[in-house]
Protein backbone atom coordinates (compact mmCIF):
# COMPACT_ATOMS: atom_id res chain seq x y z
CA UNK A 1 138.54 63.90 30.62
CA UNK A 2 141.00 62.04 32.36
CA UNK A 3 142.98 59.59 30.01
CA UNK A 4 142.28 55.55 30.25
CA UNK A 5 145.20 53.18 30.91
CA UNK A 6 144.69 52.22 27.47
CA UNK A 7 145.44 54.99 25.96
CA UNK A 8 148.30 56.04 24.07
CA UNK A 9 149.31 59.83 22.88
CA UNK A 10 152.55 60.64 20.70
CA UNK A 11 152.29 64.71 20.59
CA UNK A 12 153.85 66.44 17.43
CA UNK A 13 157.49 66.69 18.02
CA UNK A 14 157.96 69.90 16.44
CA UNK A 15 158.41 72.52 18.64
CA UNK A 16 156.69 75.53 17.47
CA UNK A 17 153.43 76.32 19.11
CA UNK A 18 150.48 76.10 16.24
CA UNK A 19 147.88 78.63 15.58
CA UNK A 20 145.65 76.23 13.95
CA UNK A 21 145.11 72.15 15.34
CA UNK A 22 143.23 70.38 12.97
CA UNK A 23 141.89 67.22 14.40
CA UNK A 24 140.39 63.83 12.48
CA UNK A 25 139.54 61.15 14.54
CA UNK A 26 139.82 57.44 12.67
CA UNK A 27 138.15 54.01 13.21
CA UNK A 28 139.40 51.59 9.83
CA UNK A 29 141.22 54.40 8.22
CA UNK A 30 144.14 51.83 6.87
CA UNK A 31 143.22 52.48 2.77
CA UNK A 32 143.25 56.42 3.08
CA UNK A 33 144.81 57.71 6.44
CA UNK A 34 148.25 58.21 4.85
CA UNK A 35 146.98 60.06 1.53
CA UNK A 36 144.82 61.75 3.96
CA UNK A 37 147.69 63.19 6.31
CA UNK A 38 149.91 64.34 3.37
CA UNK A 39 146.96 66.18 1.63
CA UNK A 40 146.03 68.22 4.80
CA UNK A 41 149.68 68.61 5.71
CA UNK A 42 149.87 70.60 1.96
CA UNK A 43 146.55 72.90 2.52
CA UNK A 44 147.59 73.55 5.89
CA UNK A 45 150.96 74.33 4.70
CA UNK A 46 149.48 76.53 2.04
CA UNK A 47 146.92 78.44 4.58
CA UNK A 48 150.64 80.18 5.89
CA UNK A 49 149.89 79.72 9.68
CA UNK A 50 151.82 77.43 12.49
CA UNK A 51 149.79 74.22 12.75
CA UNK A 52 149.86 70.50 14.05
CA UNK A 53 147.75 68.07 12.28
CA UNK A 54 146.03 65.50 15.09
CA UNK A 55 144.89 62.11 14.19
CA UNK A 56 142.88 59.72 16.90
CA UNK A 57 142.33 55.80 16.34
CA UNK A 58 138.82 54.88 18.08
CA UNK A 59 140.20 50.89 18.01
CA UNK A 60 140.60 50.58 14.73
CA UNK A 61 141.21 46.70 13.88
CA UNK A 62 142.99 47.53 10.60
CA UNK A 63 146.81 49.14 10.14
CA UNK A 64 145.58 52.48 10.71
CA UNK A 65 147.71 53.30 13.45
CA UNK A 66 151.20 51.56 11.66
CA UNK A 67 150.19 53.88 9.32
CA UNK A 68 149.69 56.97 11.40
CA UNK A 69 152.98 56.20 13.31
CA UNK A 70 154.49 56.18 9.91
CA UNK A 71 153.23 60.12 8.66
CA UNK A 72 154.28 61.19 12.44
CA UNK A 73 157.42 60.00 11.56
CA UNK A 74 157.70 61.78 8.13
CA UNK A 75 156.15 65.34 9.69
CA UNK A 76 157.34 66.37 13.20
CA UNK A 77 154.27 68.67 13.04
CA UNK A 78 151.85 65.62 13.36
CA UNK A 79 150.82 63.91 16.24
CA UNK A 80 148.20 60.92 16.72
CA UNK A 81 146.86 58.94 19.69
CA UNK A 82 144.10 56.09 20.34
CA UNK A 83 142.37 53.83 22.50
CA UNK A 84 140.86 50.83 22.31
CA UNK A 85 138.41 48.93 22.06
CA UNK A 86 136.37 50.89 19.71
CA UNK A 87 134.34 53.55 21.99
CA UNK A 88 132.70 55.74 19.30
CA UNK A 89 133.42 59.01 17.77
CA UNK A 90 132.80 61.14 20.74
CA UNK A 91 135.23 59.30 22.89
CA UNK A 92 137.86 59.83 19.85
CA UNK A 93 136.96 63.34 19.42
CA UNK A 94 136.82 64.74 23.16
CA UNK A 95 140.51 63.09 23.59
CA UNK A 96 141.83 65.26 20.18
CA UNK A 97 139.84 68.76 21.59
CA UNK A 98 141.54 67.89 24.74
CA UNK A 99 145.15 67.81 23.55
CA UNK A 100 144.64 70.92 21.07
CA UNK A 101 146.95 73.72 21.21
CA UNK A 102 146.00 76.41 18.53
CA UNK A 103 143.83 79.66 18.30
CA UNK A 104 141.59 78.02 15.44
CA UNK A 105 140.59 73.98 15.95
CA UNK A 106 139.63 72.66 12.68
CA UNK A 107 137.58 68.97 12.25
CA UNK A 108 137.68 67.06 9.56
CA UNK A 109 136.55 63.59 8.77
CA UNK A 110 139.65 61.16 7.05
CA UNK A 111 137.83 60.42 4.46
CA UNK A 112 138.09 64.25 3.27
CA UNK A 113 134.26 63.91 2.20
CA UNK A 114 134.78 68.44 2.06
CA UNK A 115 137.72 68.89 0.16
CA UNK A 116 140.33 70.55 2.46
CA UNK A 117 141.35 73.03 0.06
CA UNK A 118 137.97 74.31 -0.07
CA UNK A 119 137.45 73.33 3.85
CA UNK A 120 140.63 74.80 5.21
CA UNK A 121 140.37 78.75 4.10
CA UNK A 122 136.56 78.88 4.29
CA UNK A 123 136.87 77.85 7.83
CA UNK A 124 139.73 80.09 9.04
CA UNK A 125 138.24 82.85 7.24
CA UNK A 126 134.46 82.35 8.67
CA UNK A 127 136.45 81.96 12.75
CA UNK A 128 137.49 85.95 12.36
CA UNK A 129 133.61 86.33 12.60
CA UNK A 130 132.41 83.44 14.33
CA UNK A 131 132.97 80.51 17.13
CA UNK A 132 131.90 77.83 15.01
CA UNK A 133 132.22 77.15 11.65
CA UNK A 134 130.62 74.10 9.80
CA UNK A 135 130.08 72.87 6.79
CA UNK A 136 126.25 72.65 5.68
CA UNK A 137 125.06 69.68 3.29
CA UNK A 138 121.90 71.10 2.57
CA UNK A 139 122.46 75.09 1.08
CA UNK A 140 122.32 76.17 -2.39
CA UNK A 141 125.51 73.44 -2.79
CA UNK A 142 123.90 70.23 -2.27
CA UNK A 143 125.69 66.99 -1.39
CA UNK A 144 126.59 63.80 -3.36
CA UNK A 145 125.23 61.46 -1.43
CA UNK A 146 123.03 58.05 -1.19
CA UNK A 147 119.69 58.31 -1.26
CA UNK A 148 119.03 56.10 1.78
CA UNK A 149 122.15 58.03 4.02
CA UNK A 150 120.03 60.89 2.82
CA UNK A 151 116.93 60.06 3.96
CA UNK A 152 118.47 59.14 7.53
CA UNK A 153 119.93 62.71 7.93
CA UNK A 154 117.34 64.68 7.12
CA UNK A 155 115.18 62.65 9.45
CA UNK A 156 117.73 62.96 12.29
CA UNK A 157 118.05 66.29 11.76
CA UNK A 158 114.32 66.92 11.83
CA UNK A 159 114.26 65.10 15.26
CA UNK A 160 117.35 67.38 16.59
CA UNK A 161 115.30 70.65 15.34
CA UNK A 162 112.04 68.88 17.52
CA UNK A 163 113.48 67.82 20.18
CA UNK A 164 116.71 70.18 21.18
CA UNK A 165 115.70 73.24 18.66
CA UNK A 166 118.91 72.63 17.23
CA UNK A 167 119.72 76.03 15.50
CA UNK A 168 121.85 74.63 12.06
CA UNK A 169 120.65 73.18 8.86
CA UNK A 170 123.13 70.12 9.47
CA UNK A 171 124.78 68.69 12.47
CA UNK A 172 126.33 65.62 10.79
CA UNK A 173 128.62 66.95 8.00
CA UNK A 174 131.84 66.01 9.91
CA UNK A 175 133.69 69.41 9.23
CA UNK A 176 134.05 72.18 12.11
CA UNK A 177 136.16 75.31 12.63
CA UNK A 178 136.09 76.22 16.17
CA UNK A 179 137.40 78.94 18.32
CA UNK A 180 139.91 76.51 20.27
CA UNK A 181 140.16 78.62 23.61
CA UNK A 182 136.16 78.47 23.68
CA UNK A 183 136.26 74.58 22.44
CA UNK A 184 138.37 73.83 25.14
CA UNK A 185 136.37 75.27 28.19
CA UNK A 186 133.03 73.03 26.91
CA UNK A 187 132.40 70.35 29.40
CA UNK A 188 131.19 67.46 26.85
CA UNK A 189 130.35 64.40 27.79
CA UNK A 190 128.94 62.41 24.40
CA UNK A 191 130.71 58.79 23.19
CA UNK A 192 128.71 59.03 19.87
CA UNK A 193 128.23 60.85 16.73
CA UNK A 194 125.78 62.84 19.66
CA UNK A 195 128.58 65.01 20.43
CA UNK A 196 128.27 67.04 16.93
CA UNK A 197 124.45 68.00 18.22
CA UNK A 198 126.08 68.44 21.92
CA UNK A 199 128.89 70.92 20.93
CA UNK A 200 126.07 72.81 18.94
CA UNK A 201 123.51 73.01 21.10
CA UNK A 202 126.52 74.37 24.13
CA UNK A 203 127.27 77.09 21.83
CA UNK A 204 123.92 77.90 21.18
CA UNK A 205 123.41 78.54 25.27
CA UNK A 206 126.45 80.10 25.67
CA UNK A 207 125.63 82.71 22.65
CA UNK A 208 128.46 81.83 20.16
CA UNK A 209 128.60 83.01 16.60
CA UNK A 210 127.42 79.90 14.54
CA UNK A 211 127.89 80.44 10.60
CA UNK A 212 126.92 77.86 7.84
CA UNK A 213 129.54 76.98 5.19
CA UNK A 214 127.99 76.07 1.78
CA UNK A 215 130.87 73.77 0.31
CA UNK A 216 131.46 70.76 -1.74
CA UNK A 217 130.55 67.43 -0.09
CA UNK A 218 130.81 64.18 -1.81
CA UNK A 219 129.81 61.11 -0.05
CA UNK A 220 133.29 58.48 0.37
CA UNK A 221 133.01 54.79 0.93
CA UNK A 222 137.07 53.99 0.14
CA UNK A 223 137.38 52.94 3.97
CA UNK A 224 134.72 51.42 4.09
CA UNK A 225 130.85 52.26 5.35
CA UNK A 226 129.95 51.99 8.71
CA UNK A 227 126.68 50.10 9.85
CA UNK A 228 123.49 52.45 9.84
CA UNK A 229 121.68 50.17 12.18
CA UNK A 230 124.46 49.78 14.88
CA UNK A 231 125.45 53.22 14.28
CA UNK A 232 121.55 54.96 14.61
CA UNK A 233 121.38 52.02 17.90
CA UNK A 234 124.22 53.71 19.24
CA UNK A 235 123.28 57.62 18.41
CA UNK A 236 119.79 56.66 19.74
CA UNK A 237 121.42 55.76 23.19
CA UNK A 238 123.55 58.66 23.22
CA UNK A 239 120.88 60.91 22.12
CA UNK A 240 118.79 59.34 24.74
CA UNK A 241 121.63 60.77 27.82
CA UNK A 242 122.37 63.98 26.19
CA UNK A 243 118.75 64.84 26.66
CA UNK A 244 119.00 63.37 30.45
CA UNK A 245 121.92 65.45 30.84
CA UNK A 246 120.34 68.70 29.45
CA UNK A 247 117.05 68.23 31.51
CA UNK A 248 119.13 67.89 34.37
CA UNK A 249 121.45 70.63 33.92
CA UNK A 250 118.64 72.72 33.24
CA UNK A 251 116.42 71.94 36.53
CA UNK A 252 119.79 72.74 38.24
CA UNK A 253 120.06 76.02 36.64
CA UNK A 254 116.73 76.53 37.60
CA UNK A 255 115.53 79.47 40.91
């Protein structure tokens, strides 16, 4: 992915080569991004290993970045970038896998809907078995959550399990553990929320370890809620050119 003139990046200044990148990519973050960084800053601390905490501002229209600028100034061991206008979470997300340095490459959504004391340990400890980690709102631990939000994500991920055989109980929780040398090497190509089915459905074909993570989940609204309409428009679309993508990659692939 080469970067837009638009762009702007601000790597962590500290010097010290992480073992674990987590990554949380922002759109109208201004009421909880600084809380946010400071919280994961502490569990990360706590989990013992060299990190750098990653933060990416899809064209937010709020302070979020003045406030990101401000927690990369108070930690030398976060970094955050951003583009604009807004482009969707797939854009934000391939740019922060892109500039990840660590063994382990942990996703979380700023709103910290999985607590990351819970989220942080689960995840490193499920990536010493596994290539992807992610959090599950539908196990034995179900989630706090609307009952119309619910009904849209079971129904999306009904159509993922139809149409692409996705191979997970949830695609849409918003918290991942990856195996960053494998995350890297993924050619994805999704603007959208799409890109949490894409990345899924890659490591399914390229035979990675997938494991489930039954955690805590409560449903946040302290930034604000996005649109369900414009947002299912635009995961329609997207969902509409991942499958274009697949069919053609797989007639490609084919004798």
């Amino acid at each position: 992915m080469h970067p837009a003139r638009d762009e702007v990046f601000f790597p962590p200044a500290g010097a010290v080569v992480p073992t674990v990148s987590a990554v949380i990519p922002c759109f109208n973050e201004a009421p909880i991004a600084g809380r946010t960084a400071r919280r994961v800053a502490a569990t990360l601390d706590a989990a013992g290993a060299p990190w750098e905490l990653l933060f990416w501002d899809d064209g937010s229209t709020d302070a979020t970045r003045e406030i990101l600028s401000a927690a990369a100034a108070a930690n030398p061991r976060i970094g955050w970038g951003g583009h604009a206008p807004n482009r969707g979470a797939g854009r934000a997300l391939r740019a922060l896998y892109a500039r990840t340095r660590g063994r382990h490459v942990l996703q979380m959504d700023c709103d910290l809907a999985s607590p990351p004391e819970e989220f942080v340990p689960a995840a490193l400890d499920a990536l010493t078995r596994a290539d992807l980690a992610l959090v599950t709102r539908y196990g034995a631990r179900p989630a706090v959550y609307p009952l119309r939000r619910r009904v849209v994500s079971r129904a999306k991920t009904a159509l993922y399990k139809a149409a692409f055989g996705m191979p997970v109980s949830d695609s849409c929780s918003g918290f991942y553990g990856f195996d960053g040398g494998r995350l890297r090497t993924l050619d994805l190509a999704s603007d959208g929320f799409e890109i949490q089915l894409e990345f899924i459905l890659r490591a399914r074909d390229l035979g990675w370890t997938i494991v489930e993570l039954e955690l805590p989940w409560v449903h946040q609204t302290e930034s604000g809620e996005m649109s369900l309409a414009r947002e299912s428009w635009r995961t329609a679309r997207g969902l509409v050119r991942l499958g274009l993508r697949r069919l053609r990659a797989a007639r490609g692939a084919a004798p």
